[in-house]
Protein backbone atom coordinates (compact mmCIF):
# COMPACT_ATOMS: atom_id res chain seq x y z
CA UNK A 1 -49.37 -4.54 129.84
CA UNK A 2 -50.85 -2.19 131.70
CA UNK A 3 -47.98 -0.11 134.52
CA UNK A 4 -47.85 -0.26 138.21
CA UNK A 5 -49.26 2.65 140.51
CA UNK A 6 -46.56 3.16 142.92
CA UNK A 7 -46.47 5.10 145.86
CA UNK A 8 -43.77 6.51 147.55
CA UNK A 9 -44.00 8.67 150.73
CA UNK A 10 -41.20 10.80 151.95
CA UNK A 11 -39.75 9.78 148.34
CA UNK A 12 -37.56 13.60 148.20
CA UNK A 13 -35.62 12.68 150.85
CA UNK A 14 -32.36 10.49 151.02
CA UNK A 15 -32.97 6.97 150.68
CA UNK A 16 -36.34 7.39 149.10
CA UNK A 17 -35.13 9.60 145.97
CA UNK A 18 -32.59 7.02 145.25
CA UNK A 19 -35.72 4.50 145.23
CA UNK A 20 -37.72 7.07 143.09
CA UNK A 21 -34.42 7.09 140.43
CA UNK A 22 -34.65 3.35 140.18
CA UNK A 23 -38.80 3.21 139.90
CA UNK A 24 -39.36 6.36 137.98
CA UNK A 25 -38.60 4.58 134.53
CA UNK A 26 -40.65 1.13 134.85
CA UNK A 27 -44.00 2.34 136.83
CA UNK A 28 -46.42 5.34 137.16
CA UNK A 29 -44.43 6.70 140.34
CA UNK A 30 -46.35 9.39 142.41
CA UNK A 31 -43.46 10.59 145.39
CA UNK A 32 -45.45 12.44 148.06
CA UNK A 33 -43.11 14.54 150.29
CA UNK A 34 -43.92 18.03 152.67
CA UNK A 35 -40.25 19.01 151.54
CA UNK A 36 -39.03 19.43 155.16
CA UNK A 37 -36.35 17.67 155.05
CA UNK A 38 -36.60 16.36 151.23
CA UNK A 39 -35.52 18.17 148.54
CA UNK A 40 -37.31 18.58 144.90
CA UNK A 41 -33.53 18.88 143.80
CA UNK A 42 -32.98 15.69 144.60
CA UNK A 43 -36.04 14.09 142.13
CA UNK A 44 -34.32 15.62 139.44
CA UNK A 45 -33.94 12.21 137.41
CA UNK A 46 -37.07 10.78 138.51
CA UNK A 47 -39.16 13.61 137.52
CA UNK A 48 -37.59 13.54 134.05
CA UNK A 49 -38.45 9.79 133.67
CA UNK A 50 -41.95 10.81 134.15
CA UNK A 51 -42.27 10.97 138.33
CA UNK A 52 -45.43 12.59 139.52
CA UNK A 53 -44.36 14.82 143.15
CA UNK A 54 -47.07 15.52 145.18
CA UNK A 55 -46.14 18.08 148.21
CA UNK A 56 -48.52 17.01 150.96
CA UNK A 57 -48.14 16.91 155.35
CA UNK A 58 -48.84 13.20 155.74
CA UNK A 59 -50.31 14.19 159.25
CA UNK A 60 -53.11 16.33 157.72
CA UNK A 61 -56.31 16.06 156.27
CA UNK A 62 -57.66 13.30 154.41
CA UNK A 63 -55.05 10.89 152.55
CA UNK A 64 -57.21 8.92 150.31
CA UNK A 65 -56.61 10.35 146.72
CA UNK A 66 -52.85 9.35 147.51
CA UNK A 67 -53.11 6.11 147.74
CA UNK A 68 -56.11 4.82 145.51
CA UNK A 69 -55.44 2.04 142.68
CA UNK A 70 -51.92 2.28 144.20
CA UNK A 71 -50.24 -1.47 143.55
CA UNK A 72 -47.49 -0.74 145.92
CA UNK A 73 -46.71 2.11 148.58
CA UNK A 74 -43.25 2.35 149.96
CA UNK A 75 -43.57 4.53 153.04
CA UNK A 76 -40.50 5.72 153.58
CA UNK A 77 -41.49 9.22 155.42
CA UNK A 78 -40.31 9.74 159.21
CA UNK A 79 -38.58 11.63 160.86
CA UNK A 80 -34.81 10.13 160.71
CA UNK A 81 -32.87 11.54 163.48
CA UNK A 82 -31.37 8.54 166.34
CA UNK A 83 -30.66 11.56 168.69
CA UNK A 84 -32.93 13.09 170.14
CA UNK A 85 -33.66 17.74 169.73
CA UNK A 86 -35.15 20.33 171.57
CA UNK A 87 -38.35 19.31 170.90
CA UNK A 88 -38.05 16.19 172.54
CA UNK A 89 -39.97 12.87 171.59
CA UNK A 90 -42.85 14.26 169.84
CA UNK A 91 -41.47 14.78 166.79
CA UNK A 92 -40.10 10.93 166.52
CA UNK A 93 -43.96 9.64 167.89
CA UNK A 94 -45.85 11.88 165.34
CA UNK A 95 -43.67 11.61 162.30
CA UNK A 96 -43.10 8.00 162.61
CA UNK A 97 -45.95 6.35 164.61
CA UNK A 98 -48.59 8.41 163.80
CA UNK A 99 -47.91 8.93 160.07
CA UNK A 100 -47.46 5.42 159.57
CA UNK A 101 -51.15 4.64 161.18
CA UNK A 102 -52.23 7.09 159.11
CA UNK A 103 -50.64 5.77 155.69
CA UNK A 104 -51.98 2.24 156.70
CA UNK A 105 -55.49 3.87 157.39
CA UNK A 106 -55.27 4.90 154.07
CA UNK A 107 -53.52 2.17 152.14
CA UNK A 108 -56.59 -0.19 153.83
CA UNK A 109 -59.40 1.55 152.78
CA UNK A 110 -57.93 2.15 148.91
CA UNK A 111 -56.97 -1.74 149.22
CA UNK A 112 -53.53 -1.37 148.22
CA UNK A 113 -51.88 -4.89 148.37
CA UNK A 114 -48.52 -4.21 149.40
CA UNK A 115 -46.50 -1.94 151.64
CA UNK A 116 -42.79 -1.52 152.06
CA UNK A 117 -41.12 -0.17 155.28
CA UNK A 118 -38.08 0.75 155.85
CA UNK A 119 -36.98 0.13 159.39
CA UNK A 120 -33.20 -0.11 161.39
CA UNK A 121 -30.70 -1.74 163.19
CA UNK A 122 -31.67 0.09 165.95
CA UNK A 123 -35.08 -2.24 167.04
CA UNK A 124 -32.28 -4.72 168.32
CA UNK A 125 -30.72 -2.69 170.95
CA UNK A 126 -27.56 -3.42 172.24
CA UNK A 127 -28.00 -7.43 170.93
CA UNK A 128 -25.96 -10.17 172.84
CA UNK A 129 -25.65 -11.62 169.35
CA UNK A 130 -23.19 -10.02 166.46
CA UNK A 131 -24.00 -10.55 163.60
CA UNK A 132 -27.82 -10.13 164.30
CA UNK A 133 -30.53 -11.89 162.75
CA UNK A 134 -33.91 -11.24 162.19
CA UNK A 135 -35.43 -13.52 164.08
CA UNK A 136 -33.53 -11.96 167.21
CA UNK A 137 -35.10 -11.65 170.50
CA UNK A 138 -35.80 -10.06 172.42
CA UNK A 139 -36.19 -6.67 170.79
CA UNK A 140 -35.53 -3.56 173.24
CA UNK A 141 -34.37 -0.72 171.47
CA UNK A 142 -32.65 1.67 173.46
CA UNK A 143 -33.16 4.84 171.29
CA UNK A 144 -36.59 6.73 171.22
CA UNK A 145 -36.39 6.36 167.42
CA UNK A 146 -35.59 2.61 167.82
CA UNK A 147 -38.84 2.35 169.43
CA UNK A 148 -41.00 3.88 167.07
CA UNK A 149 -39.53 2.22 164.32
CA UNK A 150 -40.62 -0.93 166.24
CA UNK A 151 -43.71 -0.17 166.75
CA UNK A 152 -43.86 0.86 163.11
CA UNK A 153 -43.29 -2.60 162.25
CA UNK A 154 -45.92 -4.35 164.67
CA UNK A 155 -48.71 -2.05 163.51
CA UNK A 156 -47.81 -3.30 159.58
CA UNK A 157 -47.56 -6.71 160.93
CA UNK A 158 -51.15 -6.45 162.65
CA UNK A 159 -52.27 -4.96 159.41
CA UNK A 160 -51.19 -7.80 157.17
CA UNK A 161 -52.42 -10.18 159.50
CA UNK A 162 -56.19 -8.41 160.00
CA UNK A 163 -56.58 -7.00 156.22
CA UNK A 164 -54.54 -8.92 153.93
CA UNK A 165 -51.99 -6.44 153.36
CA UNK A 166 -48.67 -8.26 152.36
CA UNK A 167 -45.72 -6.06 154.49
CA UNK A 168 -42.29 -5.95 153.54
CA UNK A 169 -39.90 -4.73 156.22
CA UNK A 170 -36.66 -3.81 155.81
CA UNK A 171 -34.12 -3.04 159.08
CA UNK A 172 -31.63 -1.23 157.63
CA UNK A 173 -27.95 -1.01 158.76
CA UNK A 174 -26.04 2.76 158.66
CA UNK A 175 -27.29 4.08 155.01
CA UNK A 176 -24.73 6.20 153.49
CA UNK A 177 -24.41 7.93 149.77
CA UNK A 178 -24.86 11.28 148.10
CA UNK A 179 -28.23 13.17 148.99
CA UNK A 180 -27.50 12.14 153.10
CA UNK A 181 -28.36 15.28 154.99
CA UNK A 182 -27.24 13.71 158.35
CA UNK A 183 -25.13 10.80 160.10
CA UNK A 184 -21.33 10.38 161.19
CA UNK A 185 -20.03 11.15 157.79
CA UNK A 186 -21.73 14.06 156.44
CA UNK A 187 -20.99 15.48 160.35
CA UNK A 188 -16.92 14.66 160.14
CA UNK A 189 -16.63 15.96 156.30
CA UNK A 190 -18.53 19.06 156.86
CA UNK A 191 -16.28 20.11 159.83
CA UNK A 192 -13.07 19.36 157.82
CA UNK A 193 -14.58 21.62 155.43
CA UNK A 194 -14.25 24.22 158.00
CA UNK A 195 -11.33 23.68 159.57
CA UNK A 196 -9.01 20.70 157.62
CA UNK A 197 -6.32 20.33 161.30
CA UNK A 198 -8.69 19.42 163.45
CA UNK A 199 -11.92 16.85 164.07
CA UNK A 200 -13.92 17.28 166.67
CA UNK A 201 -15.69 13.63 166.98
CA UNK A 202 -18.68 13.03 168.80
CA UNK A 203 -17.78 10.10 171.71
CA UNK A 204 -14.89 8.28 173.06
CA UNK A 205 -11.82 7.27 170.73
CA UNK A 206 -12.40 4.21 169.54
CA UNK A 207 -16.32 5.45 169.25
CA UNK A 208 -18.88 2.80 168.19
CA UNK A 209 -18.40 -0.05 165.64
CA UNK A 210 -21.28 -0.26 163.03
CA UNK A 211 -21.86 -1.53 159.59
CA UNK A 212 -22.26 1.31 156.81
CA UNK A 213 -23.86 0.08 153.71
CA UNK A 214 -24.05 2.76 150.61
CA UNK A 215 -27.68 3.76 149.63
CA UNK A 216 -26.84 2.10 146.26
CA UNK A 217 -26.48 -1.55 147.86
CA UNK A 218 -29.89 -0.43 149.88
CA UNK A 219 -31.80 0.36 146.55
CA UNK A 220 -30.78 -3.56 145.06
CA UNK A 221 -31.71 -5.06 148.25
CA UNK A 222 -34.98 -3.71 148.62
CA UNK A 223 -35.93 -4.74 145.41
CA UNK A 224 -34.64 -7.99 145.84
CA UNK A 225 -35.88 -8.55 148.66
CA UNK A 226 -39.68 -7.17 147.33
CA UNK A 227 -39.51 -9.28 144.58
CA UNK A 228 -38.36 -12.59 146.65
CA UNK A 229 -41.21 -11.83 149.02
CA UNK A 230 -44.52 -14.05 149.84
CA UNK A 231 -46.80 -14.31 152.94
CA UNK A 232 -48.48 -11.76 155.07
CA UNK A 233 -44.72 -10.70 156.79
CA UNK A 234 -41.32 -10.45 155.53
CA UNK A 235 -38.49 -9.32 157.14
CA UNK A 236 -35.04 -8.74 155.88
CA UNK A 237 -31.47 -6.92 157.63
CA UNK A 238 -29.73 -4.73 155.18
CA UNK A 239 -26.63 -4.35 155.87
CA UNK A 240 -22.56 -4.76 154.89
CA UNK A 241 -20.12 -7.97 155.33
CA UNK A 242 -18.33 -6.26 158.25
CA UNK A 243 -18.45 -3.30 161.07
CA UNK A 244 -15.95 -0.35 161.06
CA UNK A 245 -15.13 1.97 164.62
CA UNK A 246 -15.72 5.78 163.99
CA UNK A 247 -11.74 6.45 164.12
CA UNK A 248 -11.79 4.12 160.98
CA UNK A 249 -14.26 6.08 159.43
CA UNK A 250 -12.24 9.56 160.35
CA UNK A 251 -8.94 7.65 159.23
CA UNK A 252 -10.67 6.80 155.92
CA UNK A 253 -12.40 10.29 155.41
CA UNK A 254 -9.12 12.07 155.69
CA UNK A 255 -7.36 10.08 153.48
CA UNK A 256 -10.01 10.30 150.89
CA UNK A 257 -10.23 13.78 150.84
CA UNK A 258 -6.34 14.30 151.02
CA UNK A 259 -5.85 15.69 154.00
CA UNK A 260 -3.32 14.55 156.91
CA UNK A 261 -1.89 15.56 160.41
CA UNK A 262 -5.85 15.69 161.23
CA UNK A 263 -5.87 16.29 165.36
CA UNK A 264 -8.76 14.42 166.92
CA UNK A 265 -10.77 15.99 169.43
CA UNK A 266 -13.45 13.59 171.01
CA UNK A 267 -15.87 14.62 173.11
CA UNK A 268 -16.43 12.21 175.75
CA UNK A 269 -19.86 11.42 174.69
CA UNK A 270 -22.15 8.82 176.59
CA UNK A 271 -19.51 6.07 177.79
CA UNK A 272 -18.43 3.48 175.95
CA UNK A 273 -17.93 5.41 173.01
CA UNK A 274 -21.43 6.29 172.88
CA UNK A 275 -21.85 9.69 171.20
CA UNK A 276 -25.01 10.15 173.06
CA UNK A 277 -27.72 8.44 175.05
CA UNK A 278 -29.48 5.88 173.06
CA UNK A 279 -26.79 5.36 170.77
CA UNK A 280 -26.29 1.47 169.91
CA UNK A 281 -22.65 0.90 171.10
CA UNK A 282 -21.87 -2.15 168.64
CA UNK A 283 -24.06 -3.14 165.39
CA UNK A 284 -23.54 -5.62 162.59
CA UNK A 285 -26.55 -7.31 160.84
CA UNK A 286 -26.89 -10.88 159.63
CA UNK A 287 -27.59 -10.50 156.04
CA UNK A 288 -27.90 -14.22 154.79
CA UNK A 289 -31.43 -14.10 154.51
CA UNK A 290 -31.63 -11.24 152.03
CA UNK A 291 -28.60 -12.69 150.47
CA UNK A 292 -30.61 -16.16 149.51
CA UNK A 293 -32.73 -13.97 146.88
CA UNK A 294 -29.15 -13.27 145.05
CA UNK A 295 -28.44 -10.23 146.51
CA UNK A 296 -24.94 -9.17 147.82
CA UNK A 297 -23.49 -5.75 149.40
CA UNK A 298 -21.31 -4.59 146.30
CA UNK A 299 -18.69 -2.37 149.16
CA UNK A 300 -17.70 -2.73 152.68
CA UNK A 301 -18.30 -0.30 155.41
CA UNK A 302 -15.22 1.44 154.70
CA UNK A 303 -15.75 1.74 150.55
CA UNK A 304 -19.25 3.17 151.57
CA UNK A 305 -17.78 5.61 153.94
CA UNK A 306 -14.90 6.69 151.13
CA UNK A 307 -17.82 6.45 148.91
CA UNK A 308 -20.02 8.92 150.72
CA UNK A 309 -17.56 11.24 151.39
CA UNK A 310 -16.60 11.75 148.30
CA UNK A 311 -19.98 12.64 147.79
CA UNK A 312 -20.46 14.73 150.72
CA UNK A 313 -17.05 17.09 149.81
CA UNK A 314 -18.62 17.35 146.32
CA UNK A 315 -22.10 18.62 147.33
CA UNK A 316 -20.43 20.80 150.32
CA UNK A 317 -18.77 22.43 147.40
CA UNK A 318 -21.24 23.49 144.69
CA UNK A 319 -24.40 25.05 145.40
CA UNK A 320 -27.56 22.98 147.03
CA UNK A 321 -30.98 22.91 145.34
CA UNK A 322 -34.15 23.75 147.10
């Protein structure tokens, strides 16, 4: 039997390499990545179970070749920073609106049957209902990145409706795990690396309560949920059992990595315990749907986080790759 074409864009990069790892061995896997924020290093394992990498600016020139006699295209490229930088909103509107009107451009005129889109949490807002579900409304993000992700989803949604592409989404909860360049726990380990007394943490002591769910448990529930999917739309939370405050997450970071007598130092940040503007102040999916197709969260939000920084200390400690 002959093996499946897949596609996956902005596969060098965190949660996308761990895909590649788990796709590399069963399909002909082409990752296509500009390597901005990606690393080759981390498509180490893919690329030795056969993984073709393709370094290519998904906002340029003709996209085409990419996707044709593709079976499946996970399009995992965007730009994944909540806050907001220097340069403003642009960034978050080209690398995740226009990119992903651009990979659907393509992925419609090669007739691939399937794409796979990782979203987030964030498209709820601040919800009046914790746990969240899918079917939440209504949906009024509050982050500039929230919003694109939304809109993101509605143009794959008028997609599958108008050409017959089948859309899986995926709204994803905190992803942590080794490879993470970015987020609350890569932040706190990396400045105990520099100075192991004292933690300067972004916000207002107790800071926010999320749920952190390891890349691992991520990996498993895309799949699961890919495989359980039929109909034009699916859409499935991702996300742990429970929540955990960012004190929590300092409490269990120190104690992983040995260290006590840790002074605090928050920042103030945006009220509420808000580390900035935009940032969702509580957050804790409804997972039952996903969890019908057999899957399951294997750690809480706090094994993640111990999880991840373990990870984090290790890679802060031997050299990066490219």
């Amino acid at each position: 039997m002959a093996r499946s074409k897949i596609v996956i864009t902005g596969g060098a990069g965190f949660i996308g390499s761990h895909l590649a790892d788990a796709l590399a061995l069963e399909s002909d896997l082409v990752v296509v990545d500009n390597l901005s924020a990606g690393k080759r290093a981390n498509l180490t394992q893919a690329t030795r179970a056969g993984a073709t990498v393709v370094k290519r600016d998904l906002l340029r020139g003709d996209l085409g070749s990419i996707f044709r006699r593709a079976d499946v295209v996970y399009h995992f490229a965007a730009n994944p920073d909540v806050r907001l930088g220097r340069a403003g909103t642009k960034p978050s509107i080209d690398e995740n609106v226009i990119v992903t009107h651009r990979v659907l451009e393509a992925c419609r005129a090669a007739k691939v049957p399937q794409v796979v889109f990782p979203s987030t949490s964030t498209v709820y807002g601040e919800a009046s209902v914790v746990p969240t579900p899918e079917d939440y409304g209504p949906l009024e993000p509050i982050s500039v990145y929230g919003a694109t992700k939304l809109a993101s989803e509605a143009l794959l949604s008028a997609y599958a409706h108008t050409f017959g592409i089948s859309a899986v989404i995926f709204r994803l909860a905190n992803v942590v795990g080794a490879r993470s360049g970015h987020g609350v726990v890569v932040d706190l380990v990396r400045k105990l690396a520099r100075d192991p007394k004292r933690l300067e943490i972004i916000g207002s002591d107790p800071g926010t309560a999320k749920s952190y769910v390891h890349v691992d448990d991520v990996v498993a529930g895309i799949r699961a949920g890919v495989q359980a999917t039929t109909g034009p739309v699916a859409v499935y939370n991702i996300g742990s059992e429970d929540a955990i405050t960012v004190r929590s997450i300092a409490d269990a970071i120190c104690h992983e990595l040995g260290l006590s007598d840790v002074a605090y130092a928050w920042t103030g940040g945006a009220g509420g315990g808000r580390g900035w503007a935009g940032d969702v102040r509580v957050m804790q999916l409804a997972i039952e749907r996903l969890e019908r197709t057999g899957w399951r969260p294997r750690r809480t939000s706090e094994e993640a986080v111990r999880a991840a920084a373990r990870d984090a200390w290790s890679s802060i400690r031997k050299p990066s790759g490219p």
